[in-house]
Protein backbone atom coordinates (compact mmCIF):
# COMPACT_ATOMS: atom_id res chain seq x y z
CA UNK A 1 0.00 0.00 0.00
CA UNK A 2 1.37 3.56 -0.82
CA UNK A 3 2.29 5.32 2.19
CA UNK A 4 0.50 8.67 0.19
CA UNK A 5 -2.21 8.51 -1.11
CA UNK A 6 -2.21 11.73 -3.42
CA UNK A 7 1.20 13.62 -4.37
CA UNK A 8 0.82 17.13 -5.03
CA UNK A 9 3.53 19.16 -7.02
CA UNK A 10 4.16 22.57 -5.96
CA UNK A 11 2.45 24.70 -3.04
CA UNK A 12 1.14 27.50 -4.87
CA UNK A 13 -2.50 28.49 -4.10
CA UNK A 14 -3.52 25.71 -6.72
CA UNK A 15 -1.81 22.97 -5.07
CA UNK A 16 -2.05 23.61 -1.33
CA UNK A 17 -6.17 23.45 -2.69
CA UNK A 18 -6.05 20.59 -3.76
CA UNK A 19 -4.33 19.02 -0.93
CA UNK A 20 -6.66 20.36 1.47
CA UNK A 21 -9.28 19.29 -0.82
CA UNK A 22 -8.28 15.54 -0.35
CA UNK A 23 -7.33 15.56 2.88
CA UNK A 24 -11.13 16.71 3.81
CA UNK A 25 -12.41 13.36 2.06
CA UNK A 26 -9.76 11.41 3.99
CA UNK A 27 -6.88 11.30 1.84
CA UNK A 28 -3.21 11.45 2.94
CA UNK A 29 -1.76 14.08 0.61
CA UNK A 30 1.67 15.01 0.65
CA UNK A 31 2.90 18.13 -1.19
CA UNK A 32 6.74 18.82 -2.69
CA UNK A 33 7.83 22.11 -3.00
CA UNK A 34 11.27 22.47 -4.96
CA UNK A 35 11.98 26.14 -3.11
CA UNK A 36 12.54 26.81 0.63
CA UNK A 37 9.32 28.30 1.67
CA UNK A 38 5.96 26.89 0.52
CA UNK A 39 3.72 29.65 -1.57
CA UNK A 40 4.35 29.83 -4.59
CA UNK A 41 2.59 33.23 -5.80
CA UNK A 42 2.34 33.92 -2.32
CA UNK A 43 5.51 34.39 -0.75
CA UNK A 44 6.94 37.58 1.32
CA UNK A 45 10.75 38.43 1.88
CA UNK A 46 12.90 40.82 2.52
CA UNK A 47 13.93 41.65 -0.60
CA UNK A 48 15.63 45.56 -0.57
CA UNK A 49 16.75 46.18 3.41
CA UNK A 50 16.16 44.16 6.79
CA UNK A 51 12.79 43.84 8.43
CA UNK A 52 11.28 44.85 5.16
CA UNK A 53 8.74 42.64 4.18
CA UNK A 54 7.84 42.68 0.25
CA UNK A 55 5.76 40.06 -1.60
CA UNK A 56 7.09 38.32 -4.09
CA UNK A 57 4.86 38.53 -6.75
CA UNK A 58 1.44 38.71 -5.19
CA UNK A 59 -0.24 41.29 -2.62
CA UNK A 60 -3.26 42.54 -2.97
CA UNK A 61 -6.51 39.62 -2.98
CA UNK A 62 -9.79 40.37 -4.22
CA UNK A 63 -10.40 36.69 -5.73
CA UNK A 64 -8.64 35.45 -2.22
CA UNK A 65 -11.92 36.52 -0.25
CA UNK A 66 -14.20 36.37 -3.43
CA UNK A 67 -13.45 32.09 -3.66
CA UNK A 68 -15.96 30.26 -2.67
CA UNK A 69 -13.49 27.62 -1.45
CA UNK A 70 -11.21 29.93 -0.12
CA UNK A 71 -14.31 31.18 1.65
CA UNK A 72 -15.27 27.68 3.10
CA UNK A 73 -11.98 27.21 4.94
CA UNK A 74 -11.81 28.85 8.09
CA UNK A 75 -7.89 29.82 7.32
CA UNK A 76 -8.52 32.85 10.74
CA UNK A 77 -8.65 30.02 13.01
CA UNK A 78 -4.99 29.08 11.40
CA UNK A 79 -3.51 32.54 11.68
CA UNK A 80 -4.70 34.35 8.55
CA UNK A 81 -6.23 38.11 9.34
CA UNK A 82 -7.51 40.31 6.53
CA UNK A 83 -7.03 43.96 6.28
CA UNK A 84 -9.52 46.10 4.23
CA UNK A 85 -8.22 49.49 3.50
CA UNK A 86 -10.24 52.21 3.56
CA UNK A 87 -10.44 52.75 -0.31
CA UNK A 88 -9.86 49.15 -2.78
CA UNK A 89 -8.44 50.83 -5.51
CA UNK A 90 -7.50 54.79 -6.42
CA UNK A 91 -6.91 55.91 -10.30
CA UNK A 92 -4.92 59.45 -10.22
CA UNK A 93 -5.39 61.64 -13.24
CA UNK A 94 -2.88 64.28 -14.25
CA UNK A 95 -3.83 67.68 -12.33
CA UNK A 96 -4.04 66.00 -8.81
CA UNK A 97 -7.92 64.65 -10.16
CA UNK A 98 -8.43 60.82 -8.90
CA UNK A 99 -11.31 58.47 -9.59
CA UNK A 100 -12.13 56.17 -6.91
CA UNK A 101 -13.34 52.51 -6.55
CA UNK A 102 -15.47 52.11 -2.98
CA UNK A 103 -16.39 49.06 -1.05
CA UNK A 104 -19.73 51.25 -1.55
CA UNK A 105 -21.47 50.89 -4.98
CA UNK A 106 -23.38 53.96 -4.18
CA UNK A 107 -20.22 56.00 -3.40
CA UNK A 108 -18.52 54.90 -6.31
CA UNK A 109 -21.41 55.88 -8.67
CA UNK A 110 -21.38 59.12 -6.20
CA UNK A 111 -18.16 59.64 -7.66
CA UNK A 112 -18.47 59.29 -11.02
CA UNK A 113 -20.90 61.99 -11.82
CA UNK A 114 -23.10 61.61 -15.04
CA UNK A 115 -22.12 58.01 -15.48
CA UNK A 116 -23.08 57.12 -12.25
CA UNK A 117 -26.70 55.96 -13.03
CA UNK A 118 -25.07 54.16 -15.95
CA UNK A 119 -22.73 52.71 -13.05
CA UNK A 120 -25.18 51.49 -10.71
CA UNK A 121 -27.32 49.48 -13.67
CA UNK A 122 -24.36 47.60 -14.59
CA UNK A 123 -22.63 46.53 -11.31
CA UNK A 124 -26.01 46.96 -8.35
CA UNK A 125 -27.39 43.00 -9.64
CA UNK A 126 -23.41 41.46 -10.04
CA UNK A 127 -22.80 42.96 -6.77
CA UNK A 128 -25.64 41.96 -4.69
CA UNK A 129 -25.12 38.65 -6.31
CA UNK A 130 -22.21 38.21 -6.11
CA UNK A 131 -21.10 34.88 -4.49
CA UNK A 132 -23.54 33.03 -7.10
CA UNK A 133 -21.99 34.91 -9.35
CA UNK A 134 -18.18 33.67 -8.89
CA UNK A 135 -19.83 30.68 -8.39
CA UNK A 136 -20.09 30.30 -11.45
CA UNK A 137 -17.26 32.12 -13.19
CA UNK A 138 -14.64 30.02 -10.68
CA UNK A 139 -15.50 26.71 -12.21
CA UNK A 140 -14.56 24.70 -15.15
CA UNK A 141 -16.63 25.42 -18.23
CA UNK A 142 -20.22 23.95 -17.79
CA UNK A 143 -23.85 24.77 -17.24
CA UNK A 144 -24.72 28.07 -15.67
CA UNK A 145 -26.11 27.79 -11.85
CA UNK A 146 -27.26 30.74 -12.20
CA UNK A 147 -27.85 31.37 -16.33
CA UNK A 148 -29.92 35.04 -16.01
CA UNK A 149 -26.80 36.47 -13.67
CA UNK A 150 -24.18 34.92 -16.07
CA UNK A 151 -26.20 36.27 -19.36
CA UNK A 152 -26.05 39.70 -17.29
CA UNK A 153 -22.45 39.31 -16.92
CA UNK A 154 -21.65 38.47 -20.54
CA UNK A 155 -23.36 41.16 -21.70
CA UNK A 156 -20.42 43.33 -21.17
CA UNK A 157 -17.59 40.71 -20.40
CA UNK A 158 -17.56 39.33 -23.81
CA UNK A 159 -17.02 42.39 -25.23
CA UNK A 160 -12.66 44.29 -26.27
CA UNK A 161 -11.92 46.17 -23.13
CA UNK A 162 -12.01 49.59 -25.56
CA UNK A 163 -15.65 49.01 -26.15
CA UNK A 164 -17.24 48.31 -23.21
CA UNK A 165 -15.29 51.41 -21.78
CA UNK A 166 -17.16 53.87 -23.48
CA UNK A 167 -20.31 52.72 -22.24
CA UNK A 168 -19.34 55.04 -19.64
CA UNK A 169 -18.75 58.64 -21.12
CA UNK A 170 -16.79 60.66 -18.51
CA UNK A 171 -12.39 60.02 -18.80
CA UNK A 172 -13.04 59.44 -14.86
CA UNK A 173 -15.40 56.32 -15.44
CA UNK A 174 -13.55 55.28 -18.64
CA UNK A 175 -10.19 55.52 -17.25
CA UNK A 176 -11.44 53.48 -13.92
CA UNK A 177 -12.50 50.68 -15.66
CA UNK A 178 -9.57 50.49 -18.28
CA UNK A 179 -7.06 50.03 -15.49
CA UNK A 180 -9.32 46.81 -14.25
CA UNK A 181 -9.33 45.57 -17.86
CA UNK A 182 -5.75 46.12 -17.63
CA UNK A 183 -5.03 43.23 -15.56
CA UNK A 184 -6.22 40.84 -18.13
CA UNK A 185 -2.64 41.49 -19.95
CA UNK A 186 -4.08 41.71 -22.91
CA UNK A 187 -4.55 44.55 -25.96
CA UNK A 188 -8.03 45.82 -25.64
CA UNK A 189 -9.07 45.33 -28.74
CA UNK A 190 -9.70 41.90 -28.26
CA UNK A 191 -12.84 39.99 -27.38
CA UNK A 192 -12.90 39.36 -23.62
CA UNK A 193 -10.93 41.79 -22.34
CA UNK A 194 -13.90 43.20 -20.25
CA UNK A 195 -14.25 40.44 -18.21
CA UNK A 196 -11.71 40.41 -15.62
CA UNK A 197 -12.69 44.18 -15.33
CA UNK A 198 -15.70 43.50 -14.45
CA UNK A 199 -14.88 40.87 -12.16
CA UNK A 200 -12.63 42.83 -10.10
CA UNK A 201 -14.83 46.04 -9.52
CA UNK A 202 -18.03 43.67 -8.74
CA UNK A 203 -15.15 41.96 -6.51
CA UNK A 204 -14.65 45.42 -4.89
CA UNK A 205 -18.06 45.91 -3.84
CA UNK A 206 -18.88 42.49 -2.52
CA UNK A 207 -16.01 41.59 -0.77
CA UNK A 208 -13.32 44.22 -0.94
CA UNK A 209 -9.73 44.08 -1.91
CA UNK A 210 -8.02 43.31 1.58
CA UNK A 211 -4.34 42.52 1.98
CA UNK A 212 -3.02 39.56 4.54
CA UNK A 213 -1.29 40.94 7.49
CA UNK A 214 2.30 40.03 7.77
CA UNK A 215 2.49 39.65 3.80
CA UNK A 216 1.27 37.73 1.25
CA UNK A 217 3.05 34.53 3.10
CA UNK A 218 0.57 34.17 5.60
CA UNK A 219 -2.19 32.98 3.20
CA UNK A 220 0.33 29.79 2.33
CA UNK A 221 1.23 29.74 6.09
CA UNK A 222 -2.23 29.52 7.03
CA UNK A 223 -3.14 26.93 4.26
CA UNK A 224 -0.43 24.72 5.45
CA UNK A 225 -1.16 24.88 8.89
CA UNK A 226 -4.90 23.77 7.84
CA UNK A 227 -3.73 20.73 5.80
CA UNK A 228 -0.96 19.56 8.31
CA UNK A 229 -3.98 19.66 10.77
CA UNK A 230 -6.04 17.49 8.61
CA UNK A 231 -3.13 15.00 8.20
CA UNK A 232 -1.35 16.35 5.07
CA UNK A 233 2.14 16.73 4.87
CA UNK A 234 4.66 19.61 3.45
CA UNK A 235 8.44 19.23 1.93
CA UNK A 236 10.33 22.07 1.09
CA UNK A 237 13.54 21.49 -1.14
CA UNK A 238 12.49 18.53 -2.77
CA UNK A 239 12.05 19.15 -6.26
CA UNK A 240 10.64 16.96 -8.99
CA UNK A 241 12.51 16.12 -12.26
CA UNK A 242 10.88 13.22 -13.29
CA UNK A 243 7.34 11.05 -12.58
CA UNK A 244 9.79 8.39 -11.68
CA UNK A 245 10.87 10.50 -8.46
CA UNK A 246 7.97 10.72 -6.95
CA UNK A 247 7.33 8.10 -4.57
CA UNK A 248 3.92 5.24 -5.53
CA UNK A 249 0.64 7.21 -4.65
CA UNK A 250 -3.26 6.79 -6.04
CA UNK A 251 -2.72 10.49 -7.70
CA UNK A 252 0.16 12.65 -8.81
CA UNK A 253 -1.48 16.91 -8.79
CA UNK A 254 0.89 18.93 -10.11
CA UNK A 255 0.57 22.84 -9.85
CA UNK A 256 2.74 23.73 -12.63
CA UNK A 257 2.93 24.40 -15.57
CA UNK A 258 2.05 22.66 -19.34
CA UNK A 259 5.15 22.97 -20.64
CA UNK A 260 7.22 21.41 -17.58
CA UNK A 261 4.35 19.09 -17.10
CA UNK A 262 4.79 17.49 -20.36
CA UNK A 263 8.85 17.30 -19.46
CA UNK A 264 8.65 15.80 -16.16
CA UNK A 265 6.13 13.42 -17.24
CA UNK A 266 7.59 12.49 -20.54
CA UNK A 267 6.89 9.14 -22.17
CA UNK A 268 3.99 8.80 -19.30
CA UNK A 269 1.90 10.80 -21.58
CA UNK A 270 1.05 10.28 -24.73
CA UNK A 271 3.10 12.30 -27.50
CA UNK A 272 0.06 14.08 -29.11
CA UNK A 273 -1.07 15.15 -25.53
CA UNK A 274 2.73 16.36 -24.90
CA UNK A 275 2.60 18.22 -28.10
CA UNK A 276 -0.83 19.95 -26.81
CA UNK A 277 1.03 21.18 -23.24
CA UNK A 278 4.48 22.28 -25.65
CA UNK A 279 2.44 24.65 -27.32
CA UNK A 280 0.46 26.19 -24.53
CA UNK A 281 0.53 30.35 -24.99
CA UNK A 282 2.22 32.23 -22.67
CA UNK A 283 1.43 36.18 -23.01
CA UNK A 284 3.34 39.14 -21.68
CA UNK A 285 5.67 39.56 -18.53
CA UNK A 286 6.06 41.73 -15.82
CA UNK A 287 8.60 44.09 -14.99
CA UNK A 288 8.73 44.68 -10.69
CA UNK A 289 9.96 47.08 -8.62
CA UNK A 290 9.93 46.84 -4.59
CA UNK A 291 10.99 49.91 -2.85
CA UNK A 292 11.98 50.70 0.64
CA UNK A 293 10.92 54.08 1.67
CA UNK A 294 12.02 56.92 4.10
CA UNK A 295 7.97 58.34 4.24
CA UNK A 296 4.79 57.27 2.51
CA UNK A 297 3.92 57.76 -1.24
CA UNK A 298 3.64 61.78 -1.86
CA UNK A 299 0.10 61.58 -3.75
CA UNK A 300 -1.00 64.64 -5.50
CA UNK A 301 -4.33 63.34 -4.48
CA UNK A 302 -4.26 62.52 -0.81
CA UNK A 303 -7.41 60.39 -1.43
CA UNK A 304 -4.71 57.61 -3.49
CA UNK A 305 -2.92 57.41 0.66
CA UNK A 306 -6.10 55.76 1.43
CA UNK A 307 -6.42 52.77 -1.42
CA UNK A 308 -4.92 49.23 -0.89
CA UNK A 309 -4.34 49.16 -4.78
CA UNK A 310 -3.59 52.40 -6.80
CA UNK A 311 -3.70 52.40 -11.14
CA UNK A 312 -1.19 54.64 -12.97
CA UNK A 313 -1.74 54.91 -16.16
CA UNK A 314 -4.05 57.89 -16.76
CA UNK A 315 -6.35 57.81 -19.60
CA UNK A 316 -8.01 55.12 -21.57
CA UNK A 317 -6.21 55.34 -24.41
CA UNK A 318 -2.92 55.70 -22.45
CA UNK A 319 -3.76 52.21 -20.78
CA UNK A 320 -5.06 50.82 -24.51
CA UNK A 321 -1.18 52.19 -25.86
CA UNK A 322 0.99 50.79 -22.96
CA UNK A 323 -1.04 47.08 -23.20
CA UNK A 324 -0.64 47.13 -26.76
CA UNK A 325 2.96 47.25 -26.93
CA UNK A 326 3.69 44.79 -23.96
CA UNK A 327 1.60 42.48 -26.14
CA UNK A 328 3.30 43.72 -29.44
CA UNK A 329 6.83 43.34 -28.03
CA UNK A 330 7.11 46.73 -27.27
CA UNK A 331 8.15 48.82 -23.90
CA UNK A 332 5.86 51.60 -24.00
CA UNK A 333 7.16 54.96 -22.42
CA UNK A 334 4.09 55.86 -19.87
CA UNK A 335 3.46 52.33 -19.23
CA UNK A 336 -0.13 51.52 -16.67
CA UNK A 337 1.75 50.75 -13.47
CA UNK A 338 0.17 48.84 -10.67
CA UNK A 339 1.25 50.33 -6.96
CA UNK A 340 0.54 49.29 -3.78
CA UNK A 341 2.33 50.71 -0.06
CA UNK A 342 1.37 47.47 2.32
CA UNK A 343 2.99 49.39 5.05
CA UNK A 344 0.26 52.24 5.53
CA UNK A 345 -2.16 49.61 6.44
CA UNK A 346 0.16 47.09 8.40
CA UNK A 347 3.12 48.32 10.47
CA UNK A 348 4.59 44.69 10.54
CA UNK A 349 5.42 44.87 6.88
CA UNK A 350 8.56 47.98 7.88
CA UNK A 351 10.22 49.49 10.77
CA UNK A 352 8.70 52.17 12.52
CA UNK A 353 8.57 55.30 10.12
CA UNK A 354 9.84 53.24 7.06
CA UNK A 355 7.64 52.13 4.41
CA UNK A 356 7.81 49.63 1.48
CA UNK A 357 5.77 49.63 -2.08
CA UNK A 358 4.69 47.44 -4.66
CA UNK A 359 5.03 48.13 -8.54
CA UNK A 360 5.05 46.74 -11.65
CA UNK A 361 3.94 46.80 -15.11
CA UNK A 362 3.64 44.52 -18.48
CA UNK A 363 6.75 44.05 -20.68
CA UNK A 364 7.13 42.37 -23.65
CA UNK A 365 7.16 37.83 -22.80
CA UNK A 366 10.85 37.32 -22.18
CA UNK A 367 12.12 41.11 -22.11
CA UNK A 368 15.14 41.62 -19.75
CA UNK A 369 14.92 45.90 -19.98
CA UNK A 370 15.54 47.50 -16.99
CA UNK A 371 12.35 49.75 -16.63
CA UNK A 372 13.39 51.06 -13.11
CA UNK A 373 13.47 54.49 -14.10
CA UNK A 374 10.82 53.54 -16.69
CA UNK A 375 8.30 52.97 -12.85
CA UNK A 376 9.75 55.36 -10.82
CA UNK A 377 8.82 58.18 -13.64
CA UNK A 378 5.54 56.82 -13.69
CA UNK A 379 4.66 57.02 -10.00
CA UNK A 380 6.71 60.48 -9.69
CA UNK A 381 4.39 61.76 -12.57
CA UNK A 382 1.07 61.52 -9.88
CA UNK A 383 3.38 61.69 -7.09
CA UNK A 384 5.61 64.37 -7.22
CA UNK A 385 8.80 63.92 -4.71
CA UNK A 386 8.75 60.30 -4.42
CA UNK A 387 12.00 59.77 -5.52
CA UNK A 388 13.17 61.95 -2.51
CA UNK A 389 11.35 59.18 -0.34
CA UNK A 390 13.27 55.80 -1.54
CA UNK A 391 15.72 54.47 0.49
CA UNK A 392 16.39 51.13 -1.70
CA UNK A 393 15.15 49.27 -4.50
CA UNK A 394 14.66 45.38 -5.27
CA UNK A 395 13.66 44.53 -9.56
CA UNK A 396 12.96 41.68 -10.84
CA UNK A 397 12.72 41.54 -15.26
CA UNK A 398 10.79 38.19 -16.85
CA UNK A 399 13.93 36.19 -16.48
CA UNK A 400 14.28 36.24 -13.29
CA UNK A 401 10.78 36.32 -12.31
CA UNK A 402 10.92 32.91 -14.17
CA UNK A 403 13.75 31.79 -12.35
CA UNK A 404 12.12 32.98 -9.17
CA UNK A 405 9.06 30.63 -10.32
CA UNK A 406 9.64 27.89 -12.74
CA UNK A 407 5.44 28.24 -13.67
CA UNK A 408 6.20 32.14 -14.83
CA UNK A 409 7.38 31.76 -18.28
CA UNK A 410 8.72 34.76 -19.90
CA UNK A 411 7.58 36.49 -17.12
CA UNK A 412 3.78 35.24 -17.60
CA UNK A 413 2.28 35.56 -13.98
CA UNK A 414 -1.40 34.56 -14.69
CA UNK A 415 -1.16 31.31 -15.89
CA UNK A 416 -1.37 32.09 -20.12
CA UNK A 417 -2.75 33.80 -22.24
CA UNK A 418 -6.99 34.17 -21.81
CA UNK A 419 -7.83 34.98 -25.18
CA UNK A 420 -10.92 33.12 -26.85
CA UNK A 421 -8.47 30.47 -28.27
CA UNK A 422 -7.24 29.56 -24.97
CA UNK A 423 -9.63 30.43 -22.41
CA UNK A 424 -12.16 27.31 -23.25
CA UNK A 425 -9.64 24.68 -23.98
CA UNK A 426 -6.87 25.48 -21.39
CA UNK A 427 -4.95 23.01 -20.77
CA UNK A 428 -5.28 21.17 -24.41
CA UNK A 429 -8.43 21.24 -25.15
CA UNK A 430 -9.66 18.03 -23.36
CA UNK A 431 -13.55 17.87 -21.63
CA UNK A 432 -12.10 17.59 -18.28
CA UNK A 433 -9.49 19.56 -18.34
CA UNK A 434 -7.36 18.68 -14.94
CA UNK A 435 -7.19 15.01 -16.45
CA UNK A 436 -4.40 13.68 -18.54
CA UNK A 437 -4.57 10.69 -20.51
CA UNK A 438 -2.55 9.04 -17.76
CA UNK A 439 -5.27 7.86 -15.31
CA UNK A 440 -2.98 8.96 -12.39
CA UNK A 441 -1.71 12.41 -13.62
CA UNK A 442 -3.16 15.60 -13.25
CA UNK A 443 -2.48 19.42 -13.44
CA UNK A 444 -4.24 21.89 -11.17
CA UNK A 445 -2.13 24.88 -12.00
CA UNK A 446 -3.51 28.71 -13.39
CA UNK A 447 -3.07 27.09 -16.92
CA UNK A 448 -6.45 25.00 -15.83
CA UNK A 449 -9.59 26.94 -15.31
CA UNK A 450 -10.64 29.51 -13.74
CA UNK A 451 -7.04 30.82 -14.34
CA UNK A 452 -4.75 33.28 -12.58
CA UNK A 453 -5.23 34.66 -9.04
CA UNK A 454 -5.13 33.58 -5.40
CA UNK A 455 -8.59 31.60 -5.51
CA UNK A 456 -7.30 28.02 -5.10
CA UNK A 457 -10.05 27.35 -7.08
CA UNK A 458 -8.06 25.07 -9.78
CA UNK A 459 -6.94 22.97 -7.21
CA UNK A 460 -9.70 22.66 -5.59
CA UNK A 461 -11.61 21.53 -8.93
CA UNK A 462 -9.07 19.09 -9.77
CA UNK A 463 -9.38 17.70 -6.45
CA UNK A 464 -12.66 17.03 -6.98
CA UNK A 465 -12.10 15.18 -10.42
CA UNK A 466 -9.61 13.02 -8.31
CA UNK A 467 -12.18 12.10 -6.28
CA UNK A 468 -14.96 11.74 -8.64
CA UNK A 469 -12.43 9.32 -10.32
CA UNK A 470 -11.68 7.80 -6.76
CA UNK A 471 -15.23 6.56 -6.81
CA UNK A 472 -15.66 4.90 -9.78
């Protein structure tokens, strides 16, 4: 008898999912992580001076409270505290003008003037139903639960980012929802592009966008502590070159992805199936900076010192320019930069009266440019003085993001490319798409839907076909 009954490869969000997953139906899941900390996406160092705590790649969560799985697990009782700040999300404007995302539907639509009755008709129904909603949209493709909210929510999320933006008619509302669109890291030209928009303001209103205290680590800390308690076990260190490694077990997850699935597995898989994962699309990279400050983030708009997440970018079409050259192989010159300063919200994140930030933007997949300067301009531009506040800086260009994270090729952080060719048939197109043709072998990484984010959602969903298969 195997002394495991489930192996699970790498301890992302995906993976420690799926191993909590089993180990609720009475498996014994142990999970191999090739690094020295588990968390894959979810990790927090000190990366520019001591006592600084950055995160790695991850570190603000709107899908981590907006999971319905994520939401089942009572991950407070294992150390895990949200923090909401007082504003989600902030989008500056030149002239010291800001547009601002609320927990509050009826504030943001307060805010938004004319377009706020157009505001309010959209978002009011996703919002108020919103857990059936990501229901629904955090799940492999399949029958609606819910088929008059989802028809609602296609209306718009099918739709190029650029279109669906001028719904709205004020630069404050368009602007706003470009820089949600943005995170899709795609050009907005192209079909689908308004989804993850819309996801993430509907996200705003119905659960916030909190971030963990003590970093971005304490969501994998937490997770681990929850699955050690139900039996599971952790390795750090140990990492996996070939199936033949792994010691004999009922199921072998792995939360990585196609590409080094297909190498690891090899002849275990059929070759057409291996030629499927090979040519899984990766999209653009990112380019990060992590800064350690002397004093907090100089805002023109002192409303942005409030906000968890703040957008740089400006306009619409600034934000349609800078995602069409990542995508294009380009470096755009006022590219949309994503901020956030941890430390105004939780002191444990920096010494007292030090301060770290967050920032990064898209760069062409594989690009190694420096865009240092390229950031710092950026945030300076809506923040004049901030270079007087750094103290030290920490980058990290596609390569070594990749390096950092085997699963971030070229610099890819979400998991691949989301456009309508990839989106329905991620991983390789089969009907159940956490299955291989290998009855044992199965991939639960953000290449498997729903995707990208801290949802533990495609773990948890290829958990479930493990079991499903269990019982047959």
């Amino acid at each position: 008898m195997p002394q495991y009954d489930a192996i699970i490869i790498g301890s992302g969000p995906n993976g420690l999912a799926a191993a909590i997953r089993l180990a609720q139906q009475g498996w014994k899941p142990l999970v191999l992580e090739g690094a020295d900390t588990v968390g894959g996406g979810m990790r927090t160092k000190e990366l520019t001076k001591p006592f600084h705590l950055h995160d790695v790649c991850s570190a603000i969560h709107p899908m981590g409270v907006a999971s319905p799985y994520l939401r089942s697990l009572d991950l407070e009782s294992h150390g895990l505290r949200w923090i909401h700040p007082d504003l989600p999300l902030a989008h500056p404007l030149d002239g010291g003008r800001a547009v601002l995302l609320h927990r509050s539907l009826e504030e943001t639509a307060a805010g938004l003037g004319r377009d706020g009755g157009r505001y309010r008709f959209f978002f009011k129904t996703l919002a108020e139903h919103a857990p059936a909603l990501f229901g629904d949209l955090l799940a492999p493709a399949r029958l609606p639960r819910h088929p008059l909210l989802m028809t609602r929510f296609g209306m718009g999320a099918g739709l190029p980012a650029s279109v669906f933006a001028r719904y709205f008619s004020t630069p404050e509302a368009r602007a706003l929802f470009a820089g949600n669109a943005g995170h899709s890291v795609m050009p907005f030209h192209l079909p689908l592009t308004s989804a993850i928009g819309l996801v993430l303001q509907t996200a705003a209103h119905a659960g916030g966008w909190p971030i963990p205290e003590g970093g971005s680590q304490s969501i994998a800390n937490a997770m681990v502590s929850l699955l050690t308690s139900l039996g599971g076990e952790v390795r750090c260190n140990t990492p996996v070159k070939s199936l033949g490694d792994l010691p004999d077990a009922r199921a072998y997850l792995f939360d990585i992805s196609p590409r080094h699935l297909a190498r690891i597995c090899g002849r275990e898989l059929p070759q057409a199936y291996r030629y499927k994962l090979e040519r899984f699309r990766h999209g653009p990279g990112v380019f990060k900076v992590d800064y350690a400050l002397n004093h907090p983030i100089p805002w023109a708009n002192p409303d942005c010192s409030r906000a968890g997440t703040v957008h740089l970018g400006g306009t619409l079409e600034e934000i349609t320019i800078s995602e069409r050259d990542a995508w294009q192989g380009r470096h755009s010159d006022n590219p949309f930069v994503l901020v956030s300063q941890p430390s105004m919200l939780d002191p444990t994140r920096a010494p007292a009266g030090r301060h770290v930030a967050w920032a990064y933007c898209h760069v062409p997949h594989g690009s190694t440019e420096d865009r240092l300067e390229t950031i710092t301009r950026q945030i300076e531009r809506f923040a004049p003085g901030f270079r007087d506040c750094i103290v030290a800086t920490s980058t990290l260009n596609t390569s070594q993001m990749e390096s950092y994270n085997p699963n971030y090729i070229g610099g890819d952080v979400v998991g691949g490319i989301t456009d309508w060719r990839q989106l329905f048939t991620r991983p390789a197109g089969l009907f159940q798409p956490y299955a291989t043709p290998n009855p044992k072998v199965y991939l639960c990484s953000a290449s498997t839907p729903p995707g990208g984010g801290v949802h533990g959602m495609c773990g948890y969903w290829a958990a479930e076909c493990v079991l499903k298969r269990g019982r047959k």
